[in-house]
N, C-alpha and C. Protein backbone atom coordinates (compact mmCIF):
# COMPACT_ATOMS: atom_id res chain seq x y z
N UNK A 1 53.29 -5.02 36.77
CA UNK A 1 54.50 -5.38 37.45
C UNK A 1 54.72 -4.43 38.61
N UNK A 2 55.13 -5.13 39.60
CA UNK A 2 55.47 -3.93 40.78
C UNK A 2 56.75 -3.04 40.47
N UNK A 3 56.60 -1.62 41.09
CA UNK A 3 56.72 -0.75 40.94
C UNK A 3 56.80 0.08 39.65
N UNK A 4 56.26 -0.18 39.07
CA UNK A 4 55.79 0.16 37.37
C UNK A 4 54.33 0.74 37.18
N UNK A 5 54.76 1.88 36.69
CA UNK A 5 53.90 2.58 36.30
C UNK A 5 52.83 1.63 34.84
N UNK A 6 51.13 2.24 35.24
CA UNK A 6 50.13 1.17 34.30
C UNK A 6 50.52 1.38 32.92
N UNK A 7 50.47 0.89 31.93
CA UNK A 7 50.23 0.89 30.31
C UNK A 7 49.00 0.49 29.95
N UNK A 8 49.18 1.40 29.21
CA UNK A 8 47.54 0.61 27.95
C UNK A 8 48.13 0.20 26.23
N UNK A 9 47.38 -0.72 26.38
CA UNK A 9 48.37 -1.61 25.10
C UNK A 9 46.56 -1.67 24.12
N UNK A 10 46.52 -1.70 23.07
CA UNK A 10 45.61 -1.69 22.47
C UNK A 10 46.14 -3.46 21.71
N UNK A 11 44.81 -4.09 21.85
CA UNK A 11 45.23 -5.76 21.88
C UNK A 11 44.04 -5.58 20.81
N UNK A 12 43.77 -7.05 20.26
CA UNK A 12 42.43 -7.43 19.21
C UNK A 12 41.27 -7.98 20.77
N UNK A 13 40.22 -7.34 20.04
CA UNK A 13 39.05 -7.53 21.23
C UNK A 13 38.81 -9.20 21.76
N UNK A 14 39.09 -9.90 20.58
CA UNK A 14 38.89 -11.16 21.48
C UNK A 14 40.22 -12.04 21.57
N UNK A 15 40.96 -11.48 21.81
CA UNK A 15 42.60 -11.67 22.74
C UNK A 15 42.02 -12.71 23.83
N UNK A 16 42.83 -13.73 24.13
CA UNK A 16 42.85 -14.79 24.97
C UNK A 16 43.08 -14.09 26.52
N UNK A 17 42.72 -14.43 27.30
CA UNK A 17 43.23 -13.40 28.77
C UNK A 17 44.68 -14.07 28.96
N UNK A 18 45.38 -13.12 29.55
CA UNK A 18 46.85 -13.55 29.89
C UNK A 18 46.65 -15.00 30.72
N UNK A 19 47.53 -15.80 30.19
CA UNK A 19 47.42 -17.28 31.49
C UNK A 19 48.38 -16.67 32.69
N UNK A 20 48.46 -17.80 33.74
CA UNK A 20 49.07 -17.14 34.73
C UNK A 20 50.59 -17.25 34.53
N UNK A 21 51.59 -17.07 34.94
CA UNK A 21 52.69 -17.01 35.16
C UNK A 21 53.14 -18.56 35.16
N UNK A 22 53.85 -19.17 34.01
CA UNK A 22 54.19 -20.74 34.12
C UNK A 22 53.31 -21.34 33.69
N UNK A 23 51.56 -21.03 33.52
CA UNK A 23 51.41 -21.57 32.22
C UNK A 23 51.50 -21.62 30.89
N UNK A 24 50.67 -23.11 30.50
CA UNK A 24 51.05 -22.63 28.81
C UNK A 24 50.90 -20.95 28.01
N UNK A 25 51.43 -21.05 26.99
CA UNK A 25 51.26 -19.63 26.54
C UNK A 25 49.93 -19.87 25.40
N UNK A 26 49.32 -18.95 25.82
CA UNK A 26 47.49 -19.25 24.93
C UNK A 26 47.74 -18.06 23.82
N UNK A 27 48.54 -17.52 23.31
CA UNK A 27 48.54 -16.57 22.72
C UNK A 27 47.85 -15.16 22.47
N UNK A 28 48.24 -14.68 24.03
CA UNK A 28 47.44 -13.26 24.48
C UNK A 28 47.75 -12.01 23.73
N UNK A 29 49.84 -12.67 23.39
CA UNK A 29 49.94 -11.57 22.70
C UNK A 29 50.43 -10.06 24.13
N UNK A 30 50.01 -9.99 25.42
CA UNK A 30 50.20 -9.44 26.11
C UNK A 30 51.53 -8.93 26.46
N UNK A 31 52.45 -10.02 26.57
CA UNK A 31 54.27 -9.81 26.50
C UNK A 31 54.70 -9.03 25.24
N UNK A 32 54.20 -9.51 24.32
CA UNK A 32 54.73 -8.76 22.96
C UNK A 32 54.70 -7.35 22.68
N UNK A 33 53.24 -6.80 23.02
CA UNK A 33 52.24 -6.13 23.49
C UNK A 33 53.21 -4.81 24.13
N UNK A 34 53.71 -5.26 25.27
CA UNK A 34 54.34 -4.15 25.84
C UNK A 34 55.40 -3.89 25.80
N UNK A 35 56.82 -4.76 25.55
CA UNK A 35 57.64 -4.64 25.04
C UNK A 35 58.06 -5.38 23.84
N UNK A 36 59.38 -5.19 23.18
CA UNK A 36 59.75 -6.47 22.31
C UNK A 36 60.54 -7.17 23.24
N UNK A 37 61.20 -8.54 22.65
CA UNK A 37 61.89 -9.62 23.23
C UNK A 37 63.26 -9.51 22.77
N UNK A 38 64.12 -10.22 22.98
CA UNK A 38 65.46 -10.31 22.77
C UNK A 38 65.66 -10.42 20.81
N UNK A 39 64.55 -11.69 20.83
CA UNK A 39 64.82 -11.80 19.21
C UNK A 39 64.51 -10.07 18.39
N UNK A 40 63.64 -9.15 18.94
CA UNK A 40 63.30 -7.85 18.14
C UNK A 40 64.27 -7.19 18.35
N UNK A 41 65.22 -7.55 19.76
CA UNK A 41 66.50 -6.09 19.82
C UNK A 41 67.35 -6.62 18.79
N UNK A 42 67.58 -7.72 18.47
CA UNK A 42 68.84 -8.38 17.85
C UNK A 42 68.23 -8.13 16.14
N UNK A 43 67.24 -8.68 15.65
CA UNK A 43 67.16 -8.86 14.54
C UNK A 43 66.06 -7.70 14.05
N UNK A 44 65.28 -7.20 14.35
CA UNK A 44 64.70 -6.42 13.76
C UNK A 44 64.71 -4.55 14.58
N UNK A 45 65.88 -4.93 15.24
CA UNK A 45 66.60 -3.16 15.78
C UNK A 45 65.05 -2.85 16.50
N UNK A 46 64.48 -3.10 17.64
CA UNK A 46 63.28 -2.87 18.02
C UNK A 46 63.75 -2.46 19.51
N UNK A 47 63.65 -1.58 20.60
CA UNK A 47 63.96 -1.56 21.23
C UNK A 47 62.75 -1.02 22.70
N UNK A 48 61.94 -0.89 21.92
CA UNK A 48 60.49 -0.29 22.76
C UNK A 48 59.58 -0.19 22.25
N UNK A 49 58.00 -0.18 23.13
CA UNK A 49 57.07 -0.09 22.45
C UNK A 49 56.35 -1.58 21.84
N UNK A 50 55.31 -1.65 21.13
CA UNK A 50 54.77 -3.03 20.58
C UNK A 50 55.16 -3.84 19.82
N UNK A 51 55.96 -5.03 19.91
CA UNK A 51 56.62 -5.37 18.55
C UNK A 51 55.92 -5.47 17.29
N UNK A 52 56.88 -5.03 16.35
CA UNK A 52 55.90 -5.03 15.07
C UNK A 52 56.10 -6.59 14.69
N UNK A 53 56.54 -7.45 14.81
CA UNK A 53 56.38 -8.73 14.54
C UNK A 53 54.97 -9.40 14.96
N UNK A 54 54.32 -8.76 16.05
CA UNK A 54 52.83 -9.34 16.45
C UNK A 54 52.03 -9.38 15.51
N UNK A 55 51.49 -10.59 15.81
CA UNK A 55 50.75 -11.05 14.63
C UNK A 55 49.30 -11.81 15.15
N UNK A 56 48.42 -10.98 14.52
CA UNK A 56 46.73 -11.42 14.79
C UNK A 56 46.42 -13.05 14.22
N UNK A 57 46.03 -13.91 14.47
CA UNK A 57 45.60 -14.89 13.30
C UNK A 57 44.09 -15.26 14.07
N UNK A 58 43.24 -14.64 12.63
CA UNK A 58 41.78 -14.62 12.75
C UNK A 58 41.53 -16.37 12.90
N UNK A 59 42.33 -17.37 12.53
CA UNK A 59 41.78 -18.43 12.17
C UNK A 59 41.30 -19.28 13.38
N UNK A 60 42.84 -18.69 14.60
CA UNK A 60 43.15 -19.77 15.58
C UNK A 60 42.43 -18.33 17.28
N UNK A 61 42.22 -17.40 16.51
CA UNK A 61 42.25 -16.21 17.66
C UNK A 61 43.55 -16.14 18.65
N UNK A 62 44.47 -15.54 18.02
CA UNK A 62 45.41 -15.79 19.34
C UNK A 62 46.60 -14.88 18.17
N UNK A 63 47.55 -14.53 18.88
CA UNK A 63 48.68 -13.93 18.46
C UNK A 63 49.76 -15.00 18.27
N UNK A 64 50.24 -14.78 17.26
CA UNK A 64 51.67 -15.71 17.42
C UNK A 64 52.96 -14.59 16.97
N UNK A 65 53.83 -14.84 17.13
CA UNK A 65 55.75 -14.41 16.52
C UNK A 65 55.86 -14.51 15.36
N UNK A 66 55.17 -12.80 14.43
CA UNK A 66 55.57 -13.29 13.06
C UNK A 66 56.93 -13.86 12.39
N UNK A 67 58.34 -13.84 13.42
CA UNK A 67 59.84 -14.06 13.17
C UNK A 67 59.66 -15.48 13.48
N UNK A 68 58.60 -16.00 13.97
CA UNK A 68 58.28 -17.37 13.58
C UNK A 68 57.42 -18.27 12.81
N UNK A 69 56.42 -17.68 12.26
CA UNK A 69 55.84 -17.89 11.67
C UNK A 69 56.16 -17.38 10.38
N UNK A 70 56.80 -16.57 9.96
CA UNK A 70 57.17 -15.79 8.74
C UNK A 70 58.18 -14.77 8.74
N UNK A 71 59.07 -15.53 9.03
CA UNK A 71 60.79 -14.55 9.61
C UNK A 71 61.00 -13.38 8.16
N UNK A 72 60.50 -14.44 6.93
CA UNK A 72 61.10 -13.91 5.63
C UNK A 72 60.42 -12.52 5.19
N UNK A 73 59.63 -12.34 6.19
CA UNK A 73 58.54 -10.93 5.58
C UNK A 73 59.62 -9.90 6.49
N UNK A 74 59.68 -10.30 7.72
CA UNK A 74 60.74 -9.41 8.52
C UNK A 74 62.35 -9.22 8.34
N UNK A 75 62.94 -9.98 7.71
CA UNK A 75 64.05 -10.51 7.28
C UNK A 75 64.51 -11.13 6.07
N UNK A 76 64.36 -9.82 4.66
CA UNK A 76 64.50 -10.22 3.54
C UNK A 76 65.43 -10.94 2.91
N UNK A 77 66.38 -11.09 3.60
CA UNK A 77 68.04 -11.74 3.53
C UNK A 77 67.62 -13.73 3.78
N UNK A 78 66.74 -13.80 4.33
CA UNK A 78 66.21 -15.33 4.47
C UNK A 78 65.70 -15.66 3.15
N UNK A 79 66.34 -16.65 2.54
CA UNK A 79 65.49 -17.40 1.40
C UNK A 79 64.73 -18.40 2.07
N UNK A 80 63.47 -18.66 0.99
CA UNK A 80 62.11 -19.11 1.33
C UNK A 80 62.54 -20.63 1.97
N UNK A 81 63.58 -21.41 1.25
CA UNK A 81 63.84 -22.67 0.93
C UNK A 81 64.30 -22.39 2.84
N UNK A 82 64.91 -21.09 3.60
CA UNK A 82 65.25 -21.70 5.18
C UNK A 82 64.21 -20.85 6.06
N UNK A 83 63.06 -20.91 5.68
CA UNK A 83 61.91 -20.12 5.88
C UNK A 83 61.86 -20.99 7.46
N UNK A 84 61.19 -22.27 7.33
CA UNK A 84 60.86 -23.10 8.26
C UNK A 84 62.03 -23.04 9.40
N UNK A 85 63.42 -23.04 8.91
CA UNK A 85 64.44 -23.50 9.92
C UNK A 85 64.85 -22.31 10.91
N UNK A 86 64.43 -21.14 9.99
CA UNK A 86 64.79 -19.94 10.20
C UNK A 86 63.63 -19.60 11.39
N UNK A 87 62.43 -20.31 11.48
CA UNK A 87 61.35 -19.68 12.28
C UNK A 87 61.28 -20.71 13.42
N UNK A 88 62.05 -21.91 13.38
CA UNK A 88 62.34 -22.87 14.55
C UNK A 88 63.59 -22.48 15.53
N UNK A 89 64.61 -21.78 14.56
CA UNK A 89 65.44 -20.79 15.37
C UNK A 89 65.20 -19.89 16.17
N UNK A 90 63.91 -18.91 15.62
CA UNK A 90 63.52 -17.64 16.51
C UNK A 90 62.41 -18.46 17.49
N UNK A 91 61.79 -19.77 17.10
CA UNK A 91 60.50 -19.97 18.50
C UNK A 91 61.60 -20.60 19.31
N UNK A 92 63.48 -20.46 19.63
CA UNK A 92 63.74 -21.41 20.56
C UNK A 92 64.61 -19.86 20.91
N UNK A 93 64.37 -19.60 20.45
CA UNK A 93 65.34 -17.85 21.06
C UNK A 93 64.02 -17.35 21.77
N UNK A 94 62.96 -17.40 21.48
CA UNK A 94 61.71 -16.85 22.53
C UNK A 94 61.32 -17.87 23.67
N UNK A 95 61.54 -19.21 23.78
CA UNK A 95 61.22 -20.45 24.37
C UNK A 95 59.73 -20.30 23.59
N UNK A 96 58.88 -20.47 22.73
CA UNK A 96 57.62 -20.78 22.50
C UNK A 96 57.42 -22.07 22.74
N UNK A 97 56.88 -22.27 23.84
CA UNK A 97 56.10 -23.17 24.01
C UNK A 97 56.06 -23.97 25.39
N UNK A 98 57.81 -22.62 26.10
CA UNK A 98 57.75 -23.54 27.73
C UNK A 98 57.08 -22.58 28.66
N UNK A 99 55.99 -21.86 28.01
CA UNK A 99 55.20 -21.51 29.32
C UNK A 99 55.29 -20.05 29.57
N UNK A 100 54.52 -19.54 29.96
CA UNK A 100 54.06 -17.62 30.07
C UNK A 100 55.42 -17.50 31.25
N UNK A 101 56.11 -16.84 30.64
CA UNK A 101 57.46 -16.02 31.39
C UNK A 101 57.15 -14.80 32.00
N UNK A 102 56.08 -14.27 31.27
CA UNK A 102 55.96 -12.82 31.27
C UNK A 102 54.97 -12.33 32.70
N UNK A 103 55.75 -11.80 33.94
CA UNK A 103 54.48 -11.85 35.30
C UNK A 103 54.40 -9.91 35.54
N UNK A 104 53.41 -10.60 34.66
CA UNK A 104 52.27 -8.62 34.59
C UNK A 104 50.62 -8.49 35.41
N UNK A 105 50.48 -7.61 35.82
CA UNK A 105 49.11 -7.83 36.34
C UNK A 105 48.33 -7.10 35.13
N UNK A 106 47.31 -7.73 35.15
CA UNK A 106 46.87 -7.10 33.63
C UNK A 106 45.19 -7.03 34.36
N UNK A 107 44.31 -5.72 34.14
CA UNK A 107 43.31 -5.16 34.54
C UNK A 107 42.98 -5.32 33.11
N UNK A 108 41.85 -5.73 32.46
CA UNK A 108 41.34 -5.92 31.10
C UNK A 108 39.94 -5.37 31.31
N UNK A 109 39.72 -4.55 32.24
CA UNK A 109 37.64 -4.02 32.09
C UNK A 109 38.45 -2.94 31.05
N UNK A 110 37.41 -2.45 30.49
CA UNK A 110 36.76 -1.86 29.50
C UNK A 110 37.15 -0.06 30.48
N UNK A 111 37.74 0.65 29.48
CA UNK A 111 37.34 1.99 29.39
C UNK A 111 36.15 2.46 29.68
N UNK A 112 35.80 3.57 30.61
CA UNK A 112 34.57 4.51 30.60
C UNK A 112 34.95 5.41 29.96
N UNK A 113 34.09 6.10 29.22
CA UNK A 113 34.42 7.24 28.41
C UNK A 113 33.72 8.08 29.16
């Protein structure tokens, strides 16, 4: 981002590359990555740093919103029975699914040691 100093975010090696700005979201995981979102300040007191809600899934390769996919692991006060309603609430408090919000320039070569 301009005038922002670089970060290094430690991602899973085969992380999707960031899409561009307004496209779909491929699950890079990159937004999450560097800060949390509104849903981590509000519900899980997160205020900097990587959200701990990020979530790897080996199946699909891609990161998804564990407060959507599994609010009840983050939020023991949710019974199982509003598991689903509870995680359609948090993907419309993040918009999942209208498109990469997040406009970062992201350099992905590899470290020289």
């Amino acid at each position: 981002m301009k005038g922002m100093s670089p970060q290094t975010v430690g991602l899973h090696p085969l992380f999707p590359s960031k899409p561009d700005y307004g496209a779909c979201c491929n699950g890079c995981g990159v937004c999450c990555a560097l800060e949390p979102c509104p849903v981590a300040y509000i519900f899980l007191l997160q205020f900097k740093g990587k959200c701990r809600a990020l979530l790897w899934q080996d199946e699909t390769n891609r990161y998804v919103c564990g407060m959507v996919v599994c609010p009840d692991r983050y939020l023991s006060l949710i019974p199982e029975r509003l598991r689903e309603r509870a995680g359609k609430f948090f993907a419309s408090r993040i918009a999942a699914g209208m498109g990469c919000d997040f406009a970062a320039e992201i350099d992905d070569t590899p470290e020289s040691n």
